[in-house]
N, C-alpha and C. Protein backbone atom coordinates (compact mmCIF):
# COMPACT_ATOMS: atom_id res chain seq x y z
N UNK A 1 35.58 11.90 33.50
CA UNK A 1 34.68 11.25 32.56
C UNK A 1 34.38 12.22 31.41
N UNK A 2 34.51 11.95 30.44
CA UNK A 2 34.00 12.76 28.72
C UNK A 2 32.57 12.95 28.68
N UNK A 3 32.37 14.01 28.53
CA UNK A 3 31.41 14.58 28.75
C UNK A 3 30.85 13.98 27.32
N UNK A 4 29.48 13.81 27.58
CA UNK A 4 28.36 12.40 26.14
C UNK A 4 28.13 13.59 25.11
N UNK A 5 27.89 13.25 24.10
CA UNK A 5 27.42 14.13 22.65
C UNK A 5 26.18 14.30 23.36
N UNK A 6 25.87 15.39 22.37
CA UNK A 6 24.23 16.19 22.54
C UNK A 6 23.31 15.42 22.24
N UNK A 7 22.33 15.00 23.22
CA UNK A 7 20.99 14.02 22.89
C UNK A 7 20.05 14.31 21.77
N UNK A 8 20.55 15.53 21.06
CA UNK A 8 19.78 16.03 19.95
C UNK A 8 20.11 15.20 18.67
N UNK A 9 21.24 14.47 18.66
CA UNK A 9 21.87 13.61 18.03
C UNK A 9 20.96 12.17 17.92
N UNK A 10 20.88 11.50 19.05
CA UNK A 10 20.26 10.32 19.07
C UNK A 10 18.79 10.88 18.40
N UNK A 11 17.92 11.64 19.11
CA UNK A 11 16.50 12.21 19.21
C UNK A 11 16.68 12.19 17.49
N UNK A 12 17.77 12.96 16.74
CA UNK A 12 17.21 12.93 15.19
C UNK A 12 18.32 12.26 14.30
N UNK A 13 18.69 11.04 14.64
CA UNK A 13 19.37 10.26 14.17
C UNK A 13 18.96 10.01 12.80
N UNK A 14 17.82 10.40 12.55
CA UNK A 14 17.54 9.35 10.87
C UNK A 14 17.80 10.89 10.26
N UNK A 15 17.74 11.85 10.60
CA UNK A 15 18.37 12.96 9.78
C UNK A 15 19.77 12.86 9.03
N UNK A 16 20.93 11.87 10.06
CA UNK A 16 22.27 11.71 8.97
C UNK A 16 22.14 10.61 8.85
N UNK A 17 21.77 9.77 8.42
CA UNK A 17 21.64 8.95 7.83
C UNK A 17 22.18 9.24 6.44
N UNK A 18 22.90 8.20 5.67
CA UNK A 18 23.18 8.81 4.58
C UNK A 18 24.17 7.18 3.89
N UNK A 19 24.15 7.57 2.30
CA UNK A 19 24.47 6.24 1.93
C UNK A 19 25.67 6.53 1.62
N UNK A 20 26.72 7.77 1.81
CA UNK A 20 27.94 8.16 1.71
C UNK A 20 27.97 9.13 2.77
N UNK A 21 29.24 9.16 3.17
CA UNK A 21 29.50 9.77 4.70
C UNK A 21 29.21 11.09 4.37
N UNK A 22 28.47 11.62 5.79
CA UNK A 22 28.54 13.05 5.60
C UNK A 22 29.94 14.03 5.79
N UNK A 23 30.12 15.02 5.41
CA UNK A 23 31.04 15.94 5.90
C UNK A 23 30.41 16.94 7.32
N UNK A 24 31.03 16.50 8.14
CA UNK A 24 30.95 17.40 9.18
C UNK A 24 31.75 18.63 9.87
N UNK A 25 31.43 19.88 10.05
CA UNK A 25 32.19 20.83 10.62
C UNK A 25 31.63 20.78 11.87
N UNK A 26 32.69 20.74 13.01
CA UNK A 26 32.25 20.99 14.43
C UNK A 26 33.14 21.83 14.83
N UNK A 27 32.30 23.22 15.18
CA UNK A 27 33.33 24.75 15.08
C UNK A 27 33.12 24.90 16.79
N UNK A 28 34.41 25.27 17.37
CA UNK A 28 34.37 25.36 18.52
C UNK A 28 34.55 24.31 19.09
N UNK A 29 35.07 23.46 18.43
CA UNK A 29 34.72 22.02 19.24
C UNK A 29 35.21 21.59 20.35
N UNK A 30 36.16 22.22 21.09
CA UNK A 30 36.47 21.88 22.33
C UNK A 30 37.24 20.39 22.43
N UNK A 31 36.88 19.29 23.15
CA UNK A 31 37.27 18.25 23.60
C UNK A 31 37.06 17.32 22.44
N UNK A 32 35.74 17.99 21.50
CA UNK A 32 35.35 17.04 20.71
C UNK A 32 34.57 16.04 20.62
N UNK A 33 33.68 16.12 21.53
CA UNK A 33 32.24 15.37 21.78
C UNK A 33 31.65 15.35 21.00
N UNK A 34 30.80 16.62 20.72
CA UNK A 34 29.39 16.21 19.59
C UNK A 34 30.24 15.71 17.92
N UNK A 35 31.01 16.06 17.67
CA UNK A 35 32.04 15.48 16.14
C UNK A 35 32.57 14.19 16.41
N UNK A 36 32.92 13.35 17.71
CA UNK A 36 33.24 12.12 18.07
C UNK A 36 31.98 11.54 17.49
N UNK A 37 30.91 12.13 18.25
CA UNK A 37 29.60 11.13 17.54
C UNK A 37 29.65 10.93 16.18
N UNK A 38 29.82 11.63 15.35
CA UNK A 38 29.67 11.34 13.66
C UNK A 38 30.36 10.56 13.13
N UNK A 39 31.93 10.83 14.05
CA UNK A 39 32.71 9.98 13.87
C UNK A 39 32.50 8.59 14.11
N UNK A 40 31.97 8.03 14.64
CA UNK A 40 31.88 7.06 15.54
C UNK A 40 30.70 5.95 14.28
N UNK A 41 29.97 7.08 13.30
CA UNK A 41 28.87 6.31 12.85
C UNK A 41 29.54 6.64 11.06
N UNK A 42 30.84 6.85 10.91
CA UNK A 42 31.37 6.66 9.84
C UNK A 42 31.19 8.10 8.92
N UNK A 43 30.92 9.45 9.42
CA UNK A 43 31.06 10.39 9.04
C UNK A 43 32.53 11.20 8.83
N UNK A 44 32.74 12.24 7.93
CA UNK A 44 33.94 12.68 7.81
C UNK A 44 34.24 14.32 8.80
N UNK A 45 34.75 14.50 9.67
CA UNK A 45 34.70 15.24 10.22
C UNK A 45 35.93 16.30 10.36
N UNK A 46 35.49 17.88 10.28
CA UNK A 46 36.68 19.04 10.70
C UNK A 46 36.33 19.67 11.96
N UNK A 47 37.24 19.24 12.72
CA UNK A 47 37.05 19.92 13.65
C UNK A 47 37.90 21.10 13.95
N UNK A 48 37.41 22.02 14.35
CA UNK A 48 37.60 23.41 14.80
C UNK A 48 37.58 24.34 15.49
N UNK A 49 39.00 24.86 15.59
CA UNK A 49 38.83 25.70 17.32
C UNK A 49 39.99 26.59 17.20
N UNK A 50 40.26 27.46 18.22
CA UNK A 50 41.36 28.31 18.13
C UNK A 50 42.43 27.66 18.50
N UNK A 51 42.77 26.56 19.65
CA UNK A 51 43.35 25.56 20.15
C UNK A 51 42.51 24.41 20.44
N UNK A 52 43.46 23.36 19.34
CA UNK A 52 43.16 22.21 19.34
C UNK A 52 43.79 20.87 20.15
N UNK A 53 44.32 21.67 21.41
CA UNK A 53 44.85 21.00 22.39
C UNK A 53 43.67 19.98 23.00
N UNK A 54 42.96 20.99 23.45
CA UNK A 54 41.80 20.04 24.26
C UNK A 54 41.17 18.54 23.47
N UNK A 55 41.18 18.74 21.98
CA UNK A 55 40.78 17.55 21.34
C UNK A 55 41.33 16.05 21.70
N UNK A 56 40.62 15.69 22.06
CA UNK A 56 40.79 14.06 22.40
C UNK A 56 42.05 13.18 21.25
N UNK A 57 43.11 13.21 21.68
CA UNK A 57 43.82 12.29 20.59
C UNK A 57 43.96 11.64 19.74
N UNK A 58 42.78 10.58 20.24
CA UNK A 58 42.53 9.43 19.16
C UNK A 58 41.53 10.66 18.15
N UNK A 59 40.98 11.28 18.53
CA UNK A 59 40.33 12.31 17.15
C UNK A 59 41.03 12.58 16.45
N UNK A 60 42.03 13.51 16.92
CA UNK A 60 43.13 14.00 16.18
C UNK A 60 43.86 12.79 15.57
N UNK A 61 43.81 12.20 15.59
CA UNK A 61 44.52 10.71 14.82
C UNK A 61 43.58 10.02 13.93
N UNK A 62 42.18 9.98 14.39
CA UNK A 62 41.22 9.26 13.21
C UNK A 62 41.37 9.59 11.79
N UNK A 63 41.53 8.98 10.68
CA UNK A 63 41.27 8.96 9.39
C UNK A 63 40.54 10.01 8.78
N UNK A 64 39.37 9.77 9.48
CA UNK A 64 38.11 10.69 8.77
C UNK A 64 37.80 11.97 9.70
N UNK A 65 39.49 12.46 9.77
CA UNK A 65 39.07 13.70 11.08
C UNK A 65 40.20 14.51 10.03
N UNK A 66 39.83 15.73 10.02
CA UNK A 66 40.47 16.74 9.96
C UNK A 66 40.05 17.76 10.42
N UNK A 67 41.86 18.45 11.07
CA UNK A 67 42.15 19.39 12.21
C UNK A 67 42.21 20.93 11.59
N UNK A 68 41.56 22.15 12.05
CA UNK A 68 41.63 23.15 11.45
C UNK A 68 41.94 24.26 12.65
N UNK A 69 43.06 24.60 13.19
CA UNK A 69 43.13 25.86 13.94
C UNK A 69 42.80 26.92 13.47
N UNK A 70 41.96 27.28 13.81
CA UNK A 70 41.66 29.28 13.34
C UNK A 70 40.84 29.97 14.30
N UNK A 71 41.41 31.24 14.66
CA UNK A 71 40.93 32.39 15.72
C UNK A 71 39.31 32.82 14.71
N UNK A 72 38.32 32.56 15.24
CA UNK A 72 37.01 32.99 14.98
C UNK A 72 36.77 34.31 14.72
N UNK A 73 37.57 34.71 15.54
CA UNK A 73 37.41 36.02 15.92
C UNK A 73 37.54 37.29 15.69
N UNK A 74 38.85 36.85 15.07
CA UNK A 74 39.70 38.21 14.33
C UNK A 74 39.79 37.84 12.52
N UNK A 75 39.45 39.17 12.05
CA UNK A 75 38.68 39.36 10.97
C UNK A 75 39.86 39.71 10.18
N UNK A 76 40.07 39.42 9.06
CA UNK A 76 38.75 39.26 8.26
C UNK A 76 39.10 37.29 7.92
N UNK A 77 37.51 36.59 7.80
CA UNK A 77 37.57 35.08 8.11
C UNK A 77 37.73 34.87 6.12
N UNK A 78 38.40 33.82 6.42
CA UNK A 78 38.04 33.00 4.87
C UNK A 78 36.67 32.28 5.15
N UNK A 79 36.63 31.81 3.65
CA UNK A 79 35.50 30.58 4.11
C UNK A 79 36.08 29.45 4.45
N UNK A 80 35.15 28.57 5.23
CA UNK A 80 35.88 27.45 6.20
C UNK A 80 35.29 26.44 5.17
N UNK A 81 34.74 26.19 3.84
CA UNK A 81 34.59 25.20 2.87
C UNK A 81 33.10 24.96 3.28
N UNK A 82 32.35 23.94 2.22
CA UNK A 82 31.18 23.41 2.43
C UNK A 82 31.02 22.14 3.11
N UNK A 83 30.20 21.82 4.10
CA UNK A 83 29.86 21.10 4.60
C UNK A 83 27.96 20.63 4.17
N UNK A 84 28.27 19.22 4.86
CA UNK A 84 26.66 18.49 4.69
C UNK A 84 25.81 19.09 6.02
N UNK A 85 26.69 18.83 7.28
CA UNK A 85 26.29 19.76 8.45
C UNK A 85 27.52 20.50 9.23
N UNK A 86 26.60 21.03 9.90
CA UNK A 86 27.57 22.30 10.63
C UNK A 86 27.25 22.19 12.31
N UNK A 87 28.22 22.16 12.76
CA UNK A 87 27.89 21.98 14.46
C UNK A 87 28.33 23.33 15.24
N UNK A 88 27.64 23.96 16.09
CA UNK A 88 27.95 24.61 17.14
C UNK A 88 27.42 24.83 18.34
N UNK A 89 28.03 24.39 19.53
CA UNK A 89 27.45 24.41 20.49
C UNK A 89 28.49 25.39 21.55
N UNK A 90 27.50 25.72 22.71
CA UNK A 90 28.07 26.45 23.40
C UNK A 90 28.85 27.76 23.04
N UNK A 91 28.57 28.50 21.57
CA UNK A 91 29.67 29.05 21.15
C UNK A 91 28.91 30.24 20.17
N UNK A 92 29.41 32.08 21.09
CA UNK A 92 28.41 32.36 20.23
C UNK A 92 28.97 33.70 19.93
N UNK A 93 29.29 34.41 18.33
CA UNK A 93 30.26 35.04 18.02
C UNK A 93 29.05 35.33 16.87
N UNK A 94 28.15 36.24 17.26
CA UNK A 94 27.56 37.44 15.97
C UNK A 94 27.84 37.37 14.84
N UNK A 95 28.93 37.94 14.86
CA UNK A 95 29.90 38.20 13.16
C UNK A 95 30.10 36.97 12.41
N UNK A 96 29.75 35.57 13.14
CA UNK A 96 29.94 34.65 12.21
C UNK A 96 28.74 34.01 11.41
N UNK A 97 28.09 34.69 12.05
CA UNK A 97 26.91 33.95 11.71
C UNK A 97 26.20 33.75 9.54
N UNK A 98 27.26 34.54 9.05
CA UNK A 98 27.17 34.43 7.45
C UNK A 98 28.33 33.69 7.25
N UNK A 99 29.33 33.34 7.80
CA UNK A 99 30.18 32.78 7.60
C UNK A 99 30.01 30.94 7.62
N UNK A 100 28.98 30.97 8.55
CA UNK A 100 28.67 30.00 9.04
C UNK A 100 27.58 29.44 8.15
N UNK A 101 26.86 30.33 7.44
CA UNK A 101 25.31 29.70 6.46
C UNK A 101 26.24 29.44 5.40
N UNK A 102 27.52 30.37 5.27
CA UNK A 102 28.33 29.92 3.87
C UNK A 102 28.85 28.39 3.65
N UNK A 103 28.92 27.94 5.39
CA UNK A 103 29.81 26.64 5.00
C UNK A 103 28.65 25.57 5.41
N UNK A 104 27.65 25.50 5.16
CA UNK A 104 26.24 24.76 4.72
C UNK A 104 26.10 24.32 3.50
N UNK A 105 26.29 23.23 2.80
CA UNK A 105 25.95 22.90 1.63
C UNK A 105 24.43 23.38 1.22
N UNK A 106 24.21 23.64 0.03
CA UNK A 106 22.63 23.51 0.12
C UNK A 106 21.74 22.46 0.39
N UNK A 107 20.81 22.30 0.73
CA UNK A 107 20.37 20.91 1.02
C UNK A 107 20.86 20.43 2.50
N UNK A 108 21.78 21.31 3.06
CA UNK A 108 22.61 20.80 4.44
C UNK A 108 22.23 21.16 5.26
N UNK A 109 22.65 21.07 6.96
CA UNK A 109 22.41 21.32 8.34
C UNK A 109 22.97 22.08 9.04
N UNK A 110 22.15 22.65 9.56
CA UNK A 110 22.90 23.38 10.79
C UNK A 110 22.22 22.99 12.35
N UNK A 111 23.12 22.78 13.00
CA UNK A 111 22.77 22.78 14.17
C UNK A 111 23.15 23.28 15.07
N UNK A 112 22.49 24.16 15.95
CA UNK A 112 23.01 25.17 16.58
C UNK A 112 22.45 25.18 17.95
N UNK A 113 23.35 25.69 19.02
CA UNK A 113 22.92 24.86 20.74
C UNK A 113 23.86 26.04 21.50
N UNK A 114 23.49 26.98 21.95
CA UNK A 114 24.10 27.51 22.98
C UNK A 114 23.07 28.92 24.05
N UNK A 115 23.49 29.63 25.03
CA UNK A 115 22.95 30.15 26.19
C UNK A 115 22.08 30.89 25.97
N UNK A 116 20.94 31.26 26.07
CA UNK A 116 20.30 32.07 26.13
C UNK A 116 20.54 32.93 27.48
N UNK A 117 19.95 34.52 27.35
CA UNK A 117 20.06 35.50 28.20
C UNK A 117 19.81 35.14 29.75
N UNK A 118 19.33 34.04 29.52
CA UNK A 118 18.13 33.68 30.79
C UNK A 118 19.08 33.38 31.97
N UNK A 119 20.63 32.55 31.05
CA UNK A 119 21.55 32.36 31.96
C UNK A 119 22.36 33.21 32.72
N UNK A 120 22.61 34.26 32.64
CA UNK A 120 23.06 34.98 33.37
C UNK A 120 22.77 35.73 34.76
N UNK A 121 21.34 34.70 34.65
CA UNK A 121 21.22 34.83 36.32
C UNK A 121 21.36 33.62 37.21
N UNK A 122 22.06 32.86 36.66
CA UNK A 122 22.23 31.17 37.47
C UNK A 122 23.96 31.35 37.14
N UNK A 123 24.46 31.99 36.53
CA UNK A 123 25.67 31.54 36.42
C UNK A 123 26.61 31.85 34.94
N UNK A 124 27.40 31.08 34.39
CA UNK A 124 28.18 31.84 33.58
C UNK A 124 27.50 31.23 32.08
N UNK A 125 27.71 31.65 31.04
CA UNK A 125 28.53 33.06 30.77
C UNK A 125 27.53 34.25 31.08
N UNK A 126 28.05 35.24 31.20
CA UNK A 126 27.09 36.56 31.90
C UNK A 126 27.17 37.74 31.08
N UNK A 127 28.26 37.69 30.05
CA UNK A 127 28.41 38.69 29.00
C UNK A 127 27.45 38.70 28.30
N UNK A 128 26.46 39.41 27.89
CA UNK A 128 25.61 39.61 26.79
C UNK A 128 26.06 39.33 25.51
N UNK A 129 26.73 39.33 24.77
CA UNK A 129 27.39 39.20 23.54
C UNK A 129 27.66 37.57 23.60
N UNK A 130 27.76 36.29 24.72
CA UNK A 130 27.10 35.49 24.35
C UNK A 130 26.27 34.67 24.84
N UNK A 131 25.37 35.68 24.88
CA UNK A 131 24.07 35.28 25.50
C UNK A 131 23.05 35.47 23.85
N UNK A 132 21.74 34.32 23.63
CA UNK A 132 21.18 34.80 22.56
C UNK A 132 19.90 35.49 23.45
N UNK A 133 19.37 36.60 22.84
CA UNK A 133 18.50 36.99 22.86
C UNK A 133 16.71 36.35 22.96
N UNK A 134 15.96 36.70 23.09
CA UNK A 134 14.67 35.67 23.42
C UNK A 134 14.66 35.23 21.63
N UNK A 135 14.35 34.22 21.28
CA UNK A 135 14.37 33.33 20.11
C UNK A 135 14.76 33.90 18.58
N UNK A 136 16.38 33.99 19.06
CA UNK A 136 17.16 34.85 18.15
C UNK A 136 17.41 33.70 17.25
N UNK A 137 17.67 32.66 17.36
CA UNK A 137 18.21 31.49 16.33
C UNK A 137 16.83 31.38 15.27
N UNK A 138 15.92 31.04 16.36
CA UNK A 138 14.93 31.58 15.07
C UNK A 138 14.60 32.65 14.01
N UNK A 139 14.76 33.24 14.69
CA UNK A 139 14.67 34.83 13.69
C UNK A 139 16.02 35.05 12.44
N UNK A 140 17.44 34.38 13.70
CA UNK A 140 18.39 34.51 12.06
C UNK A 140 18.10 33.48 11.10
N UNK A 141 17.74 32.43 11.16
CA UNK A 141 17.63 31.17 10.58
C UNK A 141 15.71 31.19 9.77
N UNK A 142 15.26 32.52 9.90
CA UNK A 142 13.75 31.97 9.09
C UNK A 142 13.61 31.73 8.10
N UNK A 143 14.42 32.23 7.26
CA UNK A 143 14.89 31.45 5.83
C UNK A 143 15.25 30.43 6.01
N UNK A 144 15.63 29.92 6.90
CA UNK A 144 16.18 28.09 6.25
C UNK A 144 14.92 27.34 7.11
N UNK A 145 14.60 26.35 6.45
CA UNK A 145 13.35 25.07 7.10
C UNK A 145 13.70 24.81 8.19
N UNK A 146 13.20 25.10 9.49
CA UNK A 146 13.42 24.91 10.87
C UNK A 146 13.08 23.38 11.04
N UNK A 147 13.86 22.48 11.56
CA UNK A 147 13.45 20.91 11.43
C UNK A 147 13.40 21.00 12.99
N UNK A 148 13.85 21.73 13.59
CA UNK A 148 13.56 21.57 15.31
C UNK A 148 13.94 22.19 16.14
N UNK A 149 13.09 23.65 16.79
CA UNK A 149 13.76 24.35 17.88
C UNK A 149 12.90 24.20 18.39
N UNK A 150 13.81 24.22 20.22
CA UNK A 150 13.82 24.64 21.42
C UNK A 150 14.75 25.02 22.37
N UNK A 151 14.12 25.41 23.81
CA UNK A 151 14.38 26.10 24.42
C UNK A 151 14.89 24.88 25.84
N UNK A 152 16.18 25.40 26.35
CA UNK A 152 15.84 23.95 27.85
C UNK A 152 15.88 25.43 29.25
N UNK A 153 15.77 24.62 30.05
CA UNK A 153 15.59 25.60 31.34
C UNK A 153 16.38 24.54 32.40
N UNK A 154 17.12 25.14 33.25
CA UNK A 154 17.47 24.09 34.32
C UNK A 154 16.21 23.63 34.87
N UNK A 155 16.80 22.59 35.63
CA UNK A 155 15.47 21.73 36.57
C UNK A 155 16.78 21.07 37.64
N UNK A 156 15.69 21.11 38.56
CA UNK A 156 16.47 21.70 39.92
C UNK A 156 17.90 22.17 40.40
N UNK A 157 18.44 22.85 40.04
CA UNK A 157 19.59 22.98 39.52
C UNK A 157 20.77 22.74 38.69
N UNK A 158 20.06 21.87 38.00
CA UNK A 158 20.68 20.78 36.81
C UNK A 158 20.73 21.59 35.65
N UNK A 159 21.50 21.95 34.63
CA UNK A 159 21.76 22.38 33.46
C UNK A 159 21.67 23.51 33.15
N UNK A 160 21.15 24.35 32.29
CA UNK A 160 21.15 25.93 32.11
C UNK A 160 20.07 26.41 31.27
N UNK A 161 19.92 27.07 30.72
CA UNK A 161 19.39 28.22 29.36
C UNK A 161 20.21 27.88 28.08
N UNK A 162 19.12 27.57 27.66
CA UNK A 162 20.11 27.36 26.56
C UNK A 162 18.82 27.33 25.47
N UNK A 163 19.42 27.32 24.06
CA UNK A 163 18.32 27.49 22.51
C UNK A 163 18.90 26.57 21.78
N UNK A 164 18.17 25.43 20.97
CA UNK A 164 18.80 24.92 20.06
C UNK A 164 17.83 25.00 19.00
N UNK A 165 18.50 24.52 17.53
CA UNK A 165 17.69 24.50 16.49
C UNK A 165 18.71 23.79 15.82
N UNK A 166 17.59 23.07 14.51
CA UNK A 166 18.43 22.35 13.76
C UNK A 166 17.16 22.77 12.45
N UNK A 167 17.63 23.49 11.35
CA UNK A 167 17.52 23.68 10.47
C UNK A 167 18.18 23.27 8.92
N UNK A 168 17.56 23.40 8.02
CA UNK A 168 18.17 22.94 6.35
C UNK A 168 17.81 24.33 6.05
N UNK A 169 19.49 24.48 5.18
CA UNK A 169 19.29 25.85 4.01
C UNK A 169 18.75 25.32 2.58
N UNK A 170 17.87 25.93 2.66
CA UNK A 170 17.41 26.13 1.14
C UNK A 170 18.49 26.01 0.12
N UNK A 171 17.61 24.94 -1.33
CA UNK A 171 18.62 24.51 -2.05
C UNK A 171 19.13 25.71 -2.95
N UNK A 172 18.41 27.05 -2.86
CA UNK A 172 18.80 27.84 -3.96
C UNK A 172 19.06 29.16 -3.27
């Protein structure tokens, strides 16, 4: 079964709203879940990953999808273009993090969703490097208008540590 887009989606739905499609970057995207959603409501979407195997087919085939292979990792990055929003979940690489405010339109989104430290005592990932720190998304992001962070915690063994936020960069 395909694992559902992020409920942070439904919860702030009137945020994309929009009377021309947005441009979406979903970096890391894996299978392609949370960028299926945009897709799905007539947004234009890039999705992005080092291998774009795992992407769901019919994505890779939609109209309003474009495919971008590139290693995150190894330096030195171009810019990945401007976007209306920016998706990353589960996915957490330091060094990108200017790379990443670069491909934010002004006026645009970021939304950002992955482990806090907390997880590495329930389970994976356990590397510090991507683990965030106690309310690090906040602290890189206090310049841009915080439209909504938090924090989740498992409950009864259900889910993990994790930080999200969804912020707008400043138009100037």
């Amino acid at each position: 079964m395909k694992a559902p887009a992020s409920p942070l989606f439904e919860r702030f739905a009137h945020l994309f709203l929009a009377d021309t499609p947005l441009t979406v970057l979903d970096v890391a995207c894996g299978g392609g879940r949370n960028g299926a959603w945009f897709l799905a409501r007539g947004h234009e979407v890039c999705f992005l990953d080092i291998d774009l195997q795992r992407l769901e087919d019919e994505l890779k085939q939609h109209t309003r999808s474009k495919l971008l292979a590139r290693d995150l990792e190894t330096p030195p990055q171009a810019p990945l273009g401007q976007f209306d929003l920016v998706l990353v979940f589960n996915y957490l690489h330091r060094p990108l993090f200017a790379l990443l405010e670069a491909a934010v339109k002004p006026g645009g989104l970021l939304i950002y969703e992955t482990f806090t430290h907390q997880q590495a005592q329930i389970g994976r990932p356990r590397n510090p490097d991507f683990l965030l720190e106690d309310a690090e998304l906040k602290r890189r992001f206090a310049h841009w208008q915080q439209v909504y962070y938090g924090e989740q915690t498992p409950v009864e063994g259900e889910g993990a540590f994790k930080a999200s936020i969804i912020c707008r960069k400043p138009m100037d």
